[in-house]
Protein backbone atom coordinates (compact mmCIF):
# COMPACT_ATOMS: atom_id res chain seq x y z
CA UNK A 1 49.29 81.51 61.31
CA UNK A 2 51.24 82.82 63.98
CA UNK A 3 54.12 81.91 65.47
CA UNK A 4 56.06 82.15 68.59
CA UNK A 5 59.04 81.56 70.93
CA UNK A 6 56.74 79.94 73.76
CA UNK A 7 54.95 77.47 71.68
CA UNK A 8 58.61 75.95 70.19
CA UNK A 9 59.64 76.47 74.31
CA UNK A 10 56.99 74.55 75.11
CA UNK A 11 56.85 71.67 72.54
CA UNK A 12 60.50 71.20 72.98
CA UNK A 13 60.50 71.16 76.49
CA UNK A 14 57.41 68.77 76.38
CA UNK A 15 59.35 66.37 73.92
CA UNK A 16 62.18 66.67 75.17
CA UNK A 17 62.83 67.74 79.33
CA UNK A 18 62.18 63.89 80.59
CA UNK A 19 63.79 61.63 78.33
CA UNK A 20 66.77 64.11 77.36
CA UNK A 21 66.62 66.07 80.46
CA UNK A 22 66.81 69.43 78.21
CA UNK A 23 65.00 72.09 77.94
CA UNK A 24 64.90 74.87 75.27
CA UNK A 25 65.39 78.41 77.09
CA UNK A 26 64.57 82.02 76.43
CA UNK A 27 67.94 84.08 76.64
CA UNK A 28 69.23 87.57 76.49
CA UNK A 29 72.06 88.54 73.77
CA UNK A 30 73.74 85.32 72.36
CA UNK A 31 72.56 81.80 72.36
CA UNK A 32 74.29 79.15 74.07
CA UNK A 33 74.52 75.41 75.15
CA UNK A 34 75.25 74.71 78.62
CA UNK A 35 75.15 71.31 79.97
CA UNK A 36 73.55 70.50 83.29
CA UNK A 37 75.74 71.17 86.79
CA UNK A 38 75.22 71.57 90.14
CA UNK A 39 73.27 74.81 90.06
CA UNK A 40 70.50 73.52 87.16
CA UNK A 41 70.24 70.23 87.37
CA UNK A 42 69.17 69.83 83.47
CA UNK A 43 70.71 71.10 79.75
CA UNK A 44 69.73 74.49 78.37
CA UNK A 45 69.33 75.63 74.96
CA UNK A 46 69.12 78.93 75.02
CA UNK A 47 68.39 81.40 72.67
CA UNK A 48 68.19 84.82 72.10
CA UNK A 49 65.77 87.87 71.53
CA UNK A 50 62.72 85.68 71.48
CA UNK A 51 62.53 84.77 67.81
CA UNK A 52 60.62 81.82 66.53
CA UNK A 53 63.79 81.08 64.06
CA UNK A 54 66.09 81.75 66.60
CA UNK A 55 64.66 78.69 68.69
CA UNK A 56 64.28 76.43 65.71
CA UNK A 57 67.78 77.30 65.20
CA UNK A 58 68.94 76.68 68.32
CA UNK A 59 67.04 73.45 68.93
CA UNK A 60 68.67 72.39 65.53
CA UNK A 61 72.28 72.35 66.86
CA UNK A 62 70.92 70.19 69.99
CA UNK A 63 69.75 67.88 67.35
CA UNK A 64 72.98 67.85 65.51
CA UNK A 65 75.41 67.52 68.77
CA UNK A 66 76.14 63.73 69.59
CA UNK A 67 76.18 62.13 73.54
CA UNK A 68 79.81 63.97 73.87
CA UNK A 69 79.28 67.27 72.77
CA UNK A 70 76.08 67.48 74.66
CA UNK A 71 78.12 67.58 78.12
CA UNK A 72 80.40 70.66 76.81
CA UNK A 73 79.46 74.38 77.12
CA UNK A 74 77.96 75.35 73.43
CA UNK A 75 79.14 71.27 72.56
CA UNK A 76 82.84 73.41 71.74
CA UNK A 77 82.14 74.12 68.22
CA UNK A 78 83.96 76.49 66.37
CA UNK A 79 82.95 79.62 66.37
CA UNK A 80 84.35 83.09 64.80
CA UNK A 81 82.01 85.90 64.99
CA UNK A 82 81.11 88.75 62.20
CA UNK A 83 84.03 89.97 59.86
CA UNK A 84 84.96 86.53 58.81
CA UNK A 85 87.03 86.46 55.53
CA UNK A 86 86.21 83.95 52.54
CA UNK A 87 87.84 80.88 54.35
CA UNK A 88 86.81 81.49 57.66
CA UNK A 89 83.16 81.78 56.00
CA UNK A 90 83.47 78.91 54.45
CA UNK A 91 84.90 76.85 57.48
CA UNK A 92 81.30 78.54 59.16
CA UNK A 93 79.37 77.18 56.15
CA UNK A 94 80.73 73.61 57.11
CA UNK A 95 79.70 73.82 60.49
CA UNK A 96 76.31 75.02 60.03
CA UNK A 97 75.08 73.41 57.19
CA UNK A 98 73.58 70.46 59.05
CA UNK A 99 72.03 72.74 61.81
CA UNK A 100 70.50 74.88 58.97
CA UNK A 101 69.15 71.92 57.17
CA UNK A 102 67.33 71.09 60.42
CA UNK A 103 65.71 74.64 60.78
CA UNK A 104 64.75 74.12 57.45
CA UNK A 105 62.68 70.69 58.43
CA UNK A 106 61.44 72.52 61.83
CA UNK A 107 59.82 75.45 59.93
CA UNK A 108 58.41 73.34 56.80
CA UNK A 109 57.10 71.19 60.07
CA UNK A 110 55.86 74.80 61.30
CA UNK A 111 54.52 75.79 58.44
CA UNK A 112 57.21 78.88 58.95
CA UNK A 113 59.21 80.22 55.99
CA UNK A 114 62.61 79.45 55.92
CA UNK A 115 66.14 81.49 54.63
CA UNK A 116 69.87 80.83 55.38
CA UNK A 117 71.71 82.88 57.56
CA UNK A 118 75.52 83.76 56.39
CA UNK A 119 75.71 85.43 59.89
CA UNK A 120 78.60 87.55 58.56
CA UNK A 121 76.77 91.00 58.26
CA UNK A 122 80.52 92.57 59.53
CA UNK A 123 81.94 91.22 56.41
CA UNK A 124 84.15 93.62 54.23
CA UNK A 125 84.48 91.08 51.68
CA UNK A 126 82.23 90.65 49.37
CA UNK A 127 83.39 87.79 48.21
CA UNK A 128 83.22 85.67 50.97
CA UNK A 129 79.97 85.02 51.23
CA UNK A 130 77.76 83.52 47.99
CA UNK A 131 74.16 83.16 49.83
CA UNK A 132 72.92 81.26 46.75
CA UNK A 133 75.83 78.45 47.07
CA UNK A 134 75.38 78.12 50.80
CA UNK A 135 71.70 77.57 50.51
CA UNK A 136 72.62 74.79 48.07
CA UNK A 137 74.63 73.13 50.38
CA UNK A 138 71.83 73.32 52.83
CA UNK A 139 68.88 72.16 49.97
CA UNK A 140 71.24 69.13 49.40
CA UNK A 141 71.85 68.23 53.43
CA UNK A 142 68.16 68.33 53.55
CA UNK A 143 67.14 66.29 50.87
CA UNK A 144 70.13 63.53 52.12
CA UNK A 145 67.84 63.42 55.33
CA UNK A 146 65.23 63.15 53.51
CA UNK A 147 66.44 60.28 51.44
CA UNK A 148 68.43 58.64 54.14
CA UNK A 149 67.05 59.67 57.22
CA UNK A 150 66.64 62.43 59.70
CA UNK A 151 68.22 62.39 63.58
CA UNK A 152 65.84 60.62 65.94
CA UNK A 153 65.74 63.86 68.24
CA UNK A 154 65.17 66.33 64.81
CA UNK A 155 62.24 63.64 63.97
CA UNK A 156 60.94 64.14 67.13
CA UNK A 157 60.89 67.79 67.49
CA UNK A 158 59.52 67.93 64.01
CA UNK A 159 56.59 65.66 64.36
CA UNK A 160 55.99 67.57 67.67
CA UNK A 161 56.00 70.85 65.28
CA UNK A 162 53.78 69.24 62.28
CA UNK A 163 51.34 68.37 64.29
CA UNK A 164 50.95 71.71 66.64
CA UNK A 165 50.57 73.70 63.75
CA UNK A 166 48.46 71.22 61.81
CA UNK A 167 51.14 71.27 58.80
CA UNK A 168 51.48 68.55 55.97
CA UNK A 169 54.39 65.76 56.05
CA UNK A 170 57.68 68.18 55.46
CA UNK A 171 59.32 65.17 53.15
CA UNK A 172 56.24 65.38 50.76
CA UNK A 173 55.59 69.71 50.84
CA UNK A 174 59.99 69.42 50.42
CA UNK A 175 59.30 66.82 46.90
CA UNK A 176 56.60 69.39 45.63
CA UNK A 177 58.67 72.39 46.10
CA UNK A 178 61.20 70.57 44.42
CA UNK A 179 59.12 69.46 41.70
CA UNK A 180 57.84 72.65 41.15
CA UNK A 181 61.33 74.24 40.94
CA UNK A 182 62.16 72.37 38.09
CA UNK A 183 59.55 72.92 36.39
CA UNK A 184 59.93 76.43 36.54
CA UNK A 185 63.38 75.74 35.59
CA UNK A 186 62.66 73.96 32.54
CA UNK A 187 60.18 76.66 31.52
């Protein structure tokens, strides 16, 4: 199955431009947030390089930013970039847990694999970042959406996703994988 930047533009755009007033945008370096103004009269989302993930991603912090944050460049979350140290990482871990759990929906809806990104590869410690524990945190924000509910604008975006690409309910393919985790586990 392939996948690409247009086709998550597109069903974004086509979910989301009229009753948001947002639309997901192909960018150059860095992704950003800007809020509408008087020279574009809607919200971008932009992201960059033209990856797939990196407009799941993107579209993922939308869904995560409330009414407020949604009229602020990049909704003024923190941000440090690579060559954070073990608290700083772990500050980043807070911040993008809920984001990352939403990727993770969008590409089970996609039918798209799925890892976490530490995005500290400037790092010279090695011991800030533990991979394995931050993709627990994100397993467990997922499965609390799961269990009590995901954003109305993530539902959206993912039903627009499941059905494009023709993929199973993401709760259900999420239960199996976990099911089938276990049972490895217990093996």
């Amino acid at each position: 199955m392939t996948h690409n930047a247009q086709d998550a533009i597109e069903l974004f755009n086509r979910t989301f431009a009229q009753t948001y007033n947002t639309r997901l945008v192909l960018g150059a370096d860095e992704p950003l947030y800007k809020p509408a103004s008087n020279r574009v009269p809607y919200h971008q989302v932009i992201f960059a390089h033209g990856f797939f993930r990196s407009a799941l991603h993107e579209a993922a912090h939308w869904c995560v930013a409330g009414p407020v944050r949604r009229h602020i460049v990049d909704y003024a979350y923190w941000y440090k970039p690579d060559g954070r140290g073990a608290s700083e990482q772990r500050q980043f871990e807070r911040v993008e847990c809920k984001p990352q759990a939403l990727e993770w929906l969008f590409c089970l809806s996609a039918g798209h694999s799925f890892e976490v990104s530490c995005d500290n590869l400037g790092c010279d410690d090695p011991n800030a970042i533990d991979v394995d524990g931050f993709r627990r945190q994100v397993e467990r924000q997922l499965t609390a959406y799961f269990k009590h509910g995901v954003p109305k604008r993530a539902q959206l975006f993912a039903q627009a996703l499941q059905q494009f690409y023709a993929q199973p309910d993401p709760a259900s393919v999420w239960q199996l994988q976990a099911a089938f985790v276990k049972e490895v586990e217990d093996v």
